[in-house]
N, C-alpha and C. Protein backbone atom coordinates (compact mmCIF):
# COMPACT_ATOMS: atom_id res chain seq x y z
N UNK A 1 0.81 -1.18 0.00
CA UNK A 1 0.00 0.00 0.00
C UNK A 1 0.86 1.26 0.00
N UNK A 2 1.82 1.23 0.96
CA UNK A 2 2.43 2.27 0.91
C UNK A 2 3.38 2.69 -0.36
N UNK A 3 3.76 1.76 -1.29
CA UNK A 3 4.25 1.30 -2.33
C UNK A 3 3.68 2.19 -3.83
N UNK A 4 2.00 2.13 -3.46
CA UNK A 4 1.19 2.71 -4.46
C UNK A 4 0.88 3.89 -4.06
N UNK A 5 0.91 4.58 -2.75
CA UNK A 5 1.01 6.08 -2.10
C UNK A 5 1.86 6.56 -2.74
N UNK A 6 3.55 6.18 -2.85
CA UNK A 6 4.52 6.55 -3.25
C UNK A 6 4.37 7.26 -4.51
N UNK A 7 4.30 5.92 -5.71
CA UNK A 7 3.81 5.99 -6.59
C UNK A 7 2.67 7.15 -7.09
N UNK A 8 1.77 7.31 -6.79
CA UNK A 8 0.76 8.58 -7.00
C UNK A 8 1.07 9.50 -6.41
N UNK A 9 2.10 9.98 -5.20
CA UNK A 9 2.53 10.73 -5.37
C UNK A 9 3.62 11.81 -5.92
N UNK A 10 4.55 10.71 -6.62
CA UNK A 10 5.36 11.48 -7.97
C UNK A 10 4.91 11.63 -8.71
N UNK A 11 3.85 10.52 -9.06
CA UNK A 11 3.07 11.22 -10.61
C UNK A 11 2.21 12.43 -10.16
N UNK A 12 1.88 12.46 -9.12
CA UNK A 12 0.93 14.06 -8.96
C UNK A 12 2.32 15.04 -9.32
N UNK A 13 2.90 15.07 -8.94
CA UNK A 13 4.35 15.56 -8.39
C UNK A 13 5.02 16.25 -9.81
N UNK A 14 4.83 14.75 -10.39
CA UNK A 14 5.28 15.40 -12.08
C UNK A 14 4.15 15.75 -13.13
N UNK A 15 3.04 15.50 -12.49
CA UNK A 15 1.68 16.38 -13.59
C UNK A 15 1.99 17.72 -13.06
N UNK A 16 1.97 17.78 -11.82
CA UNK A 16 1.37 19.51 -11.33
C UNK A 16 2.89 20.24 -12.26
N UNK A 17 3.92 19.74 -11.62
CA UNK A 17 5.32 20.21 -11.92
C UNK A 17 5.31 20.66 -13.92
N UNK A 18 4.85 19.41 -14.52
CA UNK A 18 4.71 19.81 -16.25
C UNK A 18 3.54 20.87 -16.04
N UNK A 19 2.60 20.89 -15.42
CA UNK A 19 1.42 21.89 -15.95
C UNK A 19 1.84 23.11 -15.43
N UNK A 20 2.75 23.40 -14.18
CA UNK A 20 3.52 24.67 -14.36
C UNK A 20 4.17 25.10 -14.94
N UNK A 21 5.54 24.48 -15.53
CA UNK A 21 6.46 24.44 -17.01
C UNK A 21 5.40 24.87 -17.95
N UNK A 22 4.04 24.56 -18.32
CA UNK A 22 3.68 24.93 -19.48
C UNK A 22 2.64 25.93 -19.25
N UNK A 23 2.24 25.88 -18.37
CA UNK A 23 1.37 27.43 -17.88
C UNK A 23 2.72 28.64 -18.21
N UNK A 24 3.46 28.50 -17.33
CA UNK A 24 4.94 29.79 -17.93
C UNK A 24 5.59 29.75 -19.01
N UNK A 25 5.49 28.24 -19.51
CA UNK A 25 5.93 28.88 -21.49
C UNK A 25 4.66 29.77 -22.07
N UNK A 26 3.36 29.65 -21.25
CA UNK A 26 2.48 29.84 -22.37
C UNK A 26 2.22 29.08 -23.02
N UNK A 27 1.70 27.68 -22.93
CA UNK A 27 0.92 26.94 -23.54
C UNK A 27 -0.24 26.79 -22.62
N UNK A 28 -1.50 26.66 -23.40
CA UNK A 28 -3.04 26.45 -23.10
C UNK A 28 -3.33 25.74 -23.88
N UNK A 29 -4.01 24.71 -23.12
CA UNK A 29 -5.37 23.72 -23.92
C UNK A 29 -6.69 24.23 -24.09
N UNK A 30 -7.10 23.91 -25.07
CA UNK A 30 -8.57 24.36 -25.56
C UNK A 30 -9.51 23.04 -25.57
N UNK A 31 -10.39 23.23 -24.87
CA UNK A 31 -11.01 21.83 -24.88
C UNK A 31 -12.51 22.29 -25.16
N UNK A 32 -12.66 23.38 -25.48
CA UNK A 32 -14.07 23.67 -26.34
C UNK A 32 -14.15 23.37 -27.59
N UNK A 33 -15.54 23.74 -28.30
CA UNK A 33 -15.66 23.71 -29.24
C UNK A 33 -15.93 24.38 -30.61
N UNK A 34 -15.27 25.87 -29.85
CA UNK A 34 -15.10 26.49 -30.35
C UNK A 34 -14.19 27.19 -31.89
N UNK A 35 -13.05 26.34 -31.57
CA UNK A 35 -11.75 25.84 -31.94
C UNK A 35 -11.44 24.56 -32.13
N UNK A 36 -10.61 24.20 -32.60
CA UNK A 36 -10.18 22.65 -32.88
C UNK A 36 -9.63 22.33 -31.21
N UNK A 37 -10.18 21.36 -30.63
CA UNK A 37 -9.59 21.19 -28.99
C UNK A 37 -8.56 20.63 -29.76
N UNK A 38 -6.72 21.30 -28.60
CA UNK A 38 -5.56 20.73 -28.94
C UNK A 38 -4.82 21.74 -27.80
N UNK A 39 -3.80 22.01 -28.27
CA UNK A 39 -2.95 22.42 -27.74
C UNK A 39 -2.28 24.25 -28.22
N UNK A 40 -2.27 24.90 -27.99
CA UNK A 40 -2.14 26.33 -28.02
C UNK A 40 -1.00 26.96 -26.97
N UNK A 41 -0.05 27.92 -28.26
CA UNK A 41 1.20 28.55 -27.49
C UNK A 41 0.64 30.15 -27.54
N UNK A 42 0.85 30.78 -26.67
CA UNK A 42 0.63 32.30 -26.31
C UNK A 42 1.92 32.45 -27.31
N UNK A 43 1.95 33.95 -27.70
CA UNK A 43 3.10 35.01 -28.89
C UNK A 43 3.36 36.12 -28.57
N UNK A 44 4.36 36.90 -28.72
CA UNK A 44 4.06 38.50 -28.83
C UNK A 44 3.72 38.59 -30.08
N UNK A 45 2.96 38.33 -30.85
CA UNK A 45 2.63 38.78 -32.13
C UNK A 45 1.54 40.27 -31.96
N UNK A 46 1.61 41.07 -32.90
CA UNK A 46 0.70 42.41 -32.36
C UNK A 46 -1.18 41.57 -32.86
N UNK A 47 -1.72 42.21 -32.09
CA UNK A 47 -3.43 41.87 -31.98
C UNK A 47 -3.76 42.61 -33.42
N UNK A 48 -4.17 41.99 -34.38
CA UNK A 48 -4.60 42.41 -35.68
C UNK A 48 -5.38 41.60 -36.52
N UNK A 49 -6.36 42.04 -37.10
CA UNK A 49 -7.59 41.24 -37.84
C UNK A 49 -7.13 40.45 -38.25
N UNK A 50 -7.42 38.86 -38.41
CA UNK A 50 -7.62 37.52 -38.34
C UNK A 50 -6.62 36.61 -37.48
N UNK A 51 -5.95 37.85 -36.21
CA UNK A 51 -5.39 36.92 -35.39
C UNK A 51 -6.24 36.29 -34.50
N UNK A 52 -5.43 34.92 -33.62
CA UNK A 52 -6.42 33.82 -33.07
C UNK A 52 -5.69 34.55 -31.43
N UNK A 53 -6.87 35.02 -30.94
CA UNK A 53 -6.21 35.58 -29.03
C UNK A 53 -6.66 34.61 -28.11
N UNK A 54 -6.04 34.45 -27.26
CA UNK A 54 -6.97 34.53 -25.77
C UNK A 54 -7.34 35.69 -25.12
N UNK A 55 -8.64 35.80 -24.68
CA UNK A 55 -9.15 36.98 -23.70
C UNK A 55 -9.39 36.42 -22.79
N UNK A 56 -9.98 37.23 -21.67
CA UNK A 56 -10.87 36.96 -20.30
C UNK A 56 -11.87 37.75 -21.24
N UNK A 57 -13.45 37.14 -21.10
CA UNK A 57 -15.05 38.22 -21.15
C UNK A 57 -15.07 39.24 -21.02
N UNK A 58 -16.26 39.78 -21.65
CA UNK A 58 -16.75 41.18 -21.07
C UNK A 58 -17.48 41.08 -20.08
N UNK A 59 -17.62 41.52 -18.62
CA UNK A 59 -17.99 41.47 -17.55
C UNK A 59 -19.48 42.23 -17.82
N UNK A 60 -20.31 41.25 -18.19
CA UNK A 60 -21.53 41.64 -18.55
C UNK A 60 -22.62 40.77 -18.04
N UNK A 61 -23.73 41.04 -17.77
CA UNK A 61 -24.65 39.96 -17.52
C UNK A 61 -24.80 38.74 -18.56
N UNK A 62 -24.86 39.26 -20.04
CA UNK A 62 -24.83 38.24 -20.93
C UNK A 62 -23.79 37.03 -20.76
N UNK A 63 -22.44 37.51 -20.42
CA UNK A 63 -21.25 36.20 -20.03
C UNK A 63 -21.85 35.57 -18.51
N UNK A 64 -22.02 36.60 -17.78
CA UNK A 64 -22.24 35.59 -16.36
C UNK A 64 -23.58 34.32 -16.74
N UNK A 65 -24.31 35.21 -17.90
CA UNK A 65 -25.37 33.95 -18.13
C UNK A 65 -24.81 32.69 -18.49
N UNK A 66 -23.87 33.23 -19.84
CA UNK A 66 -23.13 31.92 -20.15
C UNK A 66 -22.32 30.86 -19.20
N UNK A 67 -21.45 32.06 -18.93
CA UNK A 67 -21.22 31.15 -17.59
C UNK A 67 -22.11 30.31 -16.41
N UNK A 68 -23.18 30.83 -16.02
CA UNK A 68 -24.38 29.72 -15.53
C UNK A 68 -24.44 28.55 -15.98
N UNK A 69 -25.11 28.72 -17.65
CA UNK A 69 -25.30 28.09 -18.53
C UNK A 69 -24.69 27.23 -18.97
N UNK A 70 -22.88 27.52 -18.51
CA UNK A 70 -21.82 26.57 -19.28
C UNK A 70 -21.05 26.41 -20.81
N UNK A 71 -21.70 27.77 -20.76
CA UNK A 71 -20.64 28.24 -22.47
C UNK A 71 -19.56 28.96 -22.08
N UNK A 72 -19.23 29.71 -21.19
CA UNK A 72 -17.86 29.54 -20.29
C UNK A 72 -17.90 28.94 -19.55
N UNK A 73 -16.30 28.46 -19.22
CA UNK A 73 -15.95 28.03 -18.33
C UNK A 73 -15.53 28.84 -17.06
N UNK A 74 -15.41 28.11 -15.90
CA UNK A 74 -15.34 29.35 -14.77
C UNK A 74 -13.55 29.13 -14.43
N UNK A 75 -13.21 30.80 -14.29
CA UNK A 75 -11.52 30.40 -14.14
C UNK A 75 -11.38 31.74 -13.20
N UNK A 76 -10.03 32.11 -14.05
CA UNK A 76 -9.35 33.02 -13.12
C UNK A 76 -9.61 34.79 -13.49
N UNK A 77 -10.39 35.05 -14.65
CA UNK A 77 -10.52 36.12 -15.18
C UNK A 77 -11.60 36.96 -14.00
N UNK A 78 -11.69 38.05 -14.30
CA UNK A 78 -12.74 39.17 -13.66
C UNK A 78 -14.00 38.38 -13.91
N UNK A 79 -14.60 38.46 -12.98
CA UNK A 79 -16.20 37.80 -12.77
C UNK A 79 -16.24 36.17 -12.65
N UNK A 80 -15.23 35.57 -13.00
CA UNK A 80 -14.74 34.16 -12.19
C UNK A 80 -15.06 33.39 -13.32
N UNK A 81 -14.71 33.65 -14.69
CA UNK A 81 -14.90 33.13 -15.99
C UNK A 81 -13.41 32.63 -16.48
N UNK A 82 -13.53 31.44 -17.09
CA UNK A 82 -12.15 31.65 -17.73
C UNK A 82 -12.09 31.74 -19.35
N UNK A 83 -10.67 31.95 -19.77
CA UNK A 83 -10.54 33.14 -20.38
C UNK A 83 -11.25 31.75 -22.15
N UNK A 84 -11.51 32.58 -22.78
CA UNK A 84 -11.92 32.27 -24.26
C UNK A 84 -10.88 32.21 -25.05
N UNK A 85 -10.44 31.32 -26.48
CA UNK A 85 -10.14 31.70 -27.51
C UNK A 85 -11.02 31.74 -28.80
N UNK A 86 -10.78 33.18 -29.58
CA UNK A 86 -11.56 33.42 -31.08
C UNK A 86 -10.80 34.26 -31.91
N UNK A 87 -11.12 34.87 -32.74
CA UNK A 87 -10.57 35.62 -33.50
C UNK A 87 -10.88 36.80 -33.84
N UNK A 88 -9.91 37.93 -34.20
CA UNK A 88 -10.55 39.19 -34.51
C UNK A 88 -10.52 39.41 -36.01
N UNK A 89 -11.97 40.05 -35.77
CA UNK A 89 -13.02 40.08 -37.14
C UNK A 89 -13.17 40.89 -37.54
N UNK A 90 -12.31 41.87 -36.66
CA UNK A 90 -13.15 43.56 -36.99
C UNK A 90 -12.53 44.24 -35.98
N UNK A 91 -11.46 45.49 -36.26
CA UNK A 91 -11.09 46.54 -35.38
C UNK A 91 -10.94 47.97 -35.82
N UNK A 92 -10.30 48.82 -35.13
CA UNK A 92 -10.62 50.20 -35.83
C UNK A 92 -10.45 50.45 -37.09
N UNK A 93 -12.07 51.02 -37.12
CA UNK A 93 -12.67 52.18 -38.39
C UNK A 93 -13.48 50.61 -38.98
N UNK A 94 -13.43 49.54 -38.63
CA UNK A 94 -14.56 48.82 -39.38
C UNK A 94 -15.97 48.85 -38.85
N UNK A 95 -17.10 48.70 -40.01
CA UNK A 95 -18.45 48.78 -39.85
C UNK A 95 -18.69 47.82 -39.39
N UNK A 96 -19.41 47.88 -38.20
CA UNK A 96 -20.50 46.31 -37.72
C UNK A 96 -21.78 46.46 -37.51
N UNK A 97 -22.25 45.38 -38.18
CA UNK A 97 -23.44 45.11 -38.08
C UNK A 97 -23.95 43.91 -37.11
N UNK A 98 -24.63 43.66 -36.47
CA UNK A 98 -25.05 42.27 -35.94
C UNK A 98 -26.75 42.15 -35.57
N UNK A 99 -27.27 41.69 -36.45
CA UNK A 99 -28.53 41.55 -36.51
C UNK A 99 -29.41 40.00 -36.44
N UNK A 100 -29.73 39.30 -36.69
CA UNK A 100 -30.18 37.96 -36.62
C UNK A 100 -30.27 37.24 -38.04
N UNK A 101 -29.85 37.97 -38.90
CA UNK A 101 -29.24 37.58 -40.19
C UNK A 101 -27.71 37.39 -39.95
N UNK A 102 -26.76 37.51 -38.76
CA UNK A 102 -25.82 37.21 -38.53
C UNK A 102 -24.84 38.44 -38.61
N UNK A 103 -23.25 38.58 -38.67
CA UNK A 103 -22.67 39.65 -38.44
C UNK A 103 -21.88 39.70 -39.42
N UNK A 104 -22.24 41.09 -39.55
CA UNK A 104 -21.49 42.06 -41.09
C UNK A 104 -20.13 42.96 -40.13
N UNK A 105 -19.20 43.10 -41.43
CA UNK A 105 -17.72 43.34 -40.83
C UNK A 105 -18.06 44.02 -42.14
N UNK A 106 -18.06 45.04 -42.46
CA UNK A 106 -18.11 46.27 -43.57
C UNK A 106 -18.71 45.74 -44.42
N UNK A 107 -19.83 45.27 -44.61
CA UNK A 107 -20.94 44.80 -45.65
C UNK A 107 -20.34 43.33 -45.57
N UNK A 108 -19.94 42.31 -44.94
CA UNK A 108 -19.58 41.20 -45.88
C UNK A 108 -19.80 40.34 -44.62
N UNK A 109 -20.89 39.53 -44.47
CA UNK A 109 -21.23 38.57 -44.03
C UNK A 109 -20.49 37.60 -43.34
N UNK A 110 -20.02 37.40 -42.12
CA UNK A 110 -19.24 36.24 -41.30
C UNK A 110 -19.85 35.09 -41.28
N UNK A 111 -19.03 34.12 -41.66
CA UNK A 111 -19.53 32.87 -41.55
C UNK A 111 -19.47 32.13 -40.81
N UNK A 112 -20.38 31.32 -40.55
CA UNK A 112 -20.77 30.49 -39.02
C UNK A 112 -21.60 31.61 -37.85
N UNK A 113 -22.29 32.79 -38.85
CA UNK A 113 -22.33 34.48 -37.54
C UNK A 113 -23.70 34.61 -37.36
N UNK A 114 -24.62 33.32 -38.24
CA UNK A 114 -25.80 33.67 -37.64
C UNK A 114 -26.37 33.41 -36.06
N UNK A 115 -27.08 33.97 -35.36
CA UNK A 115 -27.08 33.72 -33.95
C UNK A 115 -28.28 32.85 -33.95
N UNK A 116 -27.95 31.76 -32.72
CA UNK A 116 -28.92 31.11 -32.37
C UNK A 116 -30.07 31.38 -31.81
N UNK A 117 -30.91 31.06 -31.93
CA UNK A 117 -32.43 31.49 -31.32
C UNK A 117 -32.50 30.75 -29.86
N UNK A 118 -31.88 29.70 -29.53
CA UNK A 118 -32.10 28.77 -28.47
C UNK A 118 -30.77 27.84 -28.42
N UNK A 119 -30.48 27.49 -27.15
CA UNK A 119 -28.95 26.64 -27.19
C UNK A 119 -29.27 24.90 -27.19
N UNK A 120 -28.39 24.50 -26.97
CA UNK A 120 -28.70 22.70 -27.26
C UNK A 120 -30.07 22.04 -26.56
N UNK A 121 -30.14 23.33 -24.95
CA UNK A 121 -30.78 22.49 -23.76
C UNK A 121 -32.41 23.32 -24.17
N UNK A 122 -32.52 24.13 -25.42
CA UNK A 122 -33.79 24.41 -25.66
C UNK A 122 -34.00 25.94 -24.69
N UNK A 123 -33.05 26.63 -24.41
CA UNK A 123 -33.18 27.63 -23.58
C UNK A 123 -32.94 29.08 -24.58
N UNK A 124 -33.99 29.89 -24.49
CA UNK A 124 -33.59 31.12 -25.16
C UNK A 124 -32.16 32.05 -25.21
N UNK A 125 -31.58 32.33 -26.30
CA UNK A 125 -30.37 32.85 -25.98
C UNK A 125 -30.21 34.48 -26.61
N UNK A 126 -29.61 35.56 -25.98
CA UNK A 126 -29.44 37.04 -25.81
C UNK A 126 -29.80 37.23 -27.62
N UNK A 127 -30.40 38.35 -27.82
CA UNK A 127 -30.35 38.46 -29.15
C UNK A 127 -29.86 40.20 -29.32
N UNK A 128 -28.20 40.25 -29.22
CA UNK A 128 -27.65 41.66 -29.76
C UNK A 128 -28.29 42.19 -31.08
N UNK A 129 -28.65 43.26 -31.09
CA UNK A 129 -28.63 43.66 -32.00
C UNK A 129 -28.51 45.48 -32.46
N UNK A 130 -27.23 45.32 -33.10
CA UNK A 130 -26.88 46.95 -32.82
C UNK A 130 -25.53 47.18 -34.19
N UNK A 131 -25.38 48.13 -34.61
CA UNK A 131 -24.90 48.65 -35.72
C UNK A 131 -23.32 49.65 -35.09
N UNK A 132 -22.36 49.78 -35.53
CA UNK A 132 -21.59 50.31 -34.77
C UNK A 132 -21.09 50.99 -36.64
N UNK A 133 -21.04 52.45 -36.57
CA UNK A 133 -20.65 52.67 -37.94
C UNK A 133 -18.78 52.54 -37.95
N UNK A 134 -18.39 52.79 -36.85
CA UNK A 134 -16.86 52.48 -37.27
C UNK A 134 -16.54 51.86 -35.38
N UNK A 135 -15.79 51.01 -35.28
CA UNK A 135 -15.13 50.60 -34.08
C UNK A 135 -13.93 51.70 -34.13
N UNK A 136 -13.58 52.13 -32.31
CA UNK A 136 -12.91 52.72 -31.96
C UNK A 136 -11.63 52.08 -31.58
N UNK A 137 -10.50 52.44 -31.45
CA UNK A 137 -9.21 51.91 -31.54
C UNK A 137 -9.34 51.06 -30.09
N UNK A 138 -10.06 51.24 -29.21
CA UNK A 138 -10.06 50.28 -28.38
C UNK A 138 -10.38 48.74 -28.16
N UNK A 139 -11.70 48.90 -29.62
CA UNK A 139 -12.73 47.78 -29.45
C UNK A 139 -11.97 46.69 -30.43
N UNK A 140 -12.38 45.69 -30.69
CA UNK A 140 -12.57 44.66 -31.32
C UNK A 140 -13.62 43.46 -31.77
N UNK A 141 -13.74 43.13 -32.63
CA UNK A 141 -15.06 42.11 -32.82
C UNK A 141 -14.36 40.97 -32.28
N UNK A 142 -14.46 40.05 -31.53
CA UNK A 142 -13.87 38.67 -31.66
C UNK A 142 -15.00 37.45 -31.72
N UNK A 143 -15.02 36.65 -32.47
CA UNK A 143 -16.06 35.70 -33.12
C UNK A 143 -14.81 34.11 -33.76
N UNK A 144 -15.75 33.59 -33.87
CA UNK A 144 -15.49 31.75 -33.83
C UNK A 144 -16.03 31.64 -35.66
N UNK A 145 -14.91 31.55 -36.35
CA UNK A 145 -15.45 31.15 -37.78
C UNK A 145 -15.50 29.66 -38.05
N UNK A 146 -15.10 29.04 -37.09
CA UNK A 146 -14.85 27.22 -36.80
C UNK A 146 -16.33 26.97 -36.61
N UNK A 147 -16.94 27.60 -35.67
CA UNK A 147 -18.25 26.92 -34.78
C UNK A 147 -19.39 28.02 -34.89
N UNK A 148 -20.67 27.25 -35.94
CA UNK A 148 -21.92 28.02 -35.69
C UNK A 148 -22.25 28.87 -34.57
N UNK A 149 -21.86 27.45 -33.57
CA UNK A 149 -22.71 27.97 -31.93
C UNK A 149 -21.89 28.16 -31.14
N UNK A 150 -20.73 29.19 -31.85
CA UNK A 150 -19.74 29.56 -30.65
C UNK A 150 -20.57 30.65 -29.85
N UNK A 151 -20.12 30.57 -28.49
CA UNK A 151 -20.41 31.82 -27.62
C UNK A 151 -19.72 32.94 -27.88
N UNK A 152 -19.81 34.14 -28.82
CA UNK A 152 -18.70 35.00 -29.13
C UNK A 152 -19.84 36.31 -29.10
N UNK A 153 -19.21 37.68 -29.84
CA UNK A 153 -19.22 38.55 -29.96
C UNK A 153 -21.29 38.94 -30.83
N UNK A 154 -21.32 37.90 -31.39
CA UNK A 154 -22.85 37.68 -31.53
C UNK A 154 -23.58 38.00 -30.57
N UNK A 155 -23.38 37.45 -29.84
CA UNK A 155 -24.29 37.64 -28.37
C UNK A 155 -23.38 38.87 -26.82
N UNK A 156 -22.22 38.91 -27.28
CA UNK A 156 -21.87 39.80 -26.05
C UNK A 156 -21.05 41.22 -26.36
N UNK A 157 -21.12 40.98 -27.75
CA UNK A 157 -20.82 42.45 -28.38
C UNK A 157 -19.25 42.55 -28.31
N UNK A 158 -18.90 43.52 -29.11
CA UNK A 158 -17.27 43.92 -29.20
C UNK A 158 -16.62 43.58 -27.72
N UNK A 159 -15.43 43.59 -28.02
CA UNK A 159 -14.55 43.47 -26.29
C UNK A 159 -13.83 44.76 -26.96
N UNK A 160 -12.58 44.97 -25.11
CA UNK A 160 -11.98 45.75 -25.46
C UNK A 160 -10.69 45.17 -25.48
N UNK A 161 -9.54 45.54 -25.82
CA UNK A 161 -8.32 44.80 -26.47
C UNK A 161 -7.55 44.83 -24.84
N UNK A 162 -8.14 45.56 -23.76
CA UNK A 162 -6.95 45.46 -22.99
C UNK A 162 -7.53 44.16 -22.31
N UNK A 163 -8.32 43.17 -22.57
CA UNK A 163 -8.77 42.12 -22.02
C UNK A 163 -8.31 41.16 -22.74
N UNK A 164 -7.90 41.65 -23.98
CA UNK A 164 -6.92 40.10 -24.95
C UNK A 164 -5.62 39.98 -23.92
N UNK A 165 -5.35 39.06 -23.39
CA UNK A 165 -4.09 37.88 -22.64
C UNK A 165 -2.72 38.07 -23.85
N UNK A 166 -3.12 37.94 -25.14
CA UNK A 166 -2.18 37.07 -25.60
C UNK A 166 -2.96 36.70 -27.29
N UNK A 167 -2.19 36.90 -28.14
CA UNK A 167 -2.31 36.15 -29.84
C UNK A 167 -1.93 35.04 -29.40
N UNK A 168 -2.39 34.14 -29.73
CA UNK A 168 -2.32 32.24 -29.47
C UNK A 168 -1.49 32.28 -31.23
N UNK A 169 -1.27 30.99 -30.87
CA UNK A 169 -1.20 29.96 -32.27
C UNK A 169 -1.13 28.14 -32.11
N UNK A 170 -2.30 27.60 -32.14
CA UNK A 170 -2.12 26.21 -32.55
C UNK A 170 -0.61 25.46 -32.57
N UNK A 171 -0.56 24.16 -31.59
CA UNK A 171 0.51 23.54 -31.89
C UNK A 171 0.37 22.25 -32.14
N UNK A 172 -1.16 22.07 -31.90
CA UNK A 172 -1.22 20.50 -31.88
C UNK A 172 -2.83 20.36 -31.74
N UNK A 173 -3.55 20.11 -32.74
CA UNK A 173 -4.95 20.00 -32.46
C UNK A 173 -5.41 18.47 -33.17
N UNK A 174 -6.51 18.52 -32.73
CA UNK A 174 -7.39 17.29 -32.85
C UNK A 174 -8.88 17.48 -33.29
């Protein structure tokens, strides 16, 4: 017995020990479905339309719903959410549209951007709808072109960039 104590406790020993090594390189797993679930390295790359970020939410009632709900996950960000990856779709001086015909980025239709009327469990979901004639150097669209029914910017509107973490990039997905 004491044999197999031992035992589980180096392997705890060397999980926790690798998941710190890779929390401080900057690697994150994505295990939504938002994205291809795999493996993801943080960059200094600069935040610019069709890069892939991590954020923390917009501290809004609409995320804490999700979060209820389980389209976030709960972590370490402001309001006890953890943080998302998507992409930016749209930043200063672009037109947005987001209506229930889905979301326009200067007249041109995003795909996968129509919003759902109701989520898997049959529950009504937020319906944004609002026109922004140019985004301000602060804002950003960030949205999921992978996943119809991502939880993104459809439903919780532009973020602001000082809440992007980090430009990701894929190292290993599935």
């Amino acid at each position: 017995m004491r044999k197999l104590v031992k035992i589980i406790l180096i392997v705890s020993c060397c999980f926790t020990a690798a998941a710190t090594i890779a929390t401080l390189e900057g690697i994150r797993i994505n295990i939504t479905k938002s994205y291809p679930r795999g493996i993801y390295q943080m960059t200094d790359a600069p935040i610019t339309k069709g890069a892939m970020v991590i954020f923390c939410p917009n501290q809004n009632s609409v995320v804490e719903e999700g979060r209820n709900r389980g389209y976030v996950m709960a972590g370490f960000c402001p309001g006890g959410t953890g943080a998302m990856i998507k992409k930016v779709f749209a930043a200063q001086n672009d037109r947005v549209e987001i209506s229930r015909a889905g979301v326009f980025v200067n007249g041109q239709l995003l795909a996968n951007s129509q919003p759902k009327m109701t989520d898997s469990a049959g529950r009504i979901l937020p319906h944004l709808e609002t026109t922004i004639s140019a985004l301000d150097k602060r804002h950003v669209l960030l949205m999921s072109d992978y996943s119809a029914k991502s939880f993104d910017a459809r439903y919780f509107g532009p973020t602001d960039k000082s809440q992007i973490i980090s430009v990701i990039r894929p190292l290993w997905t599935w």
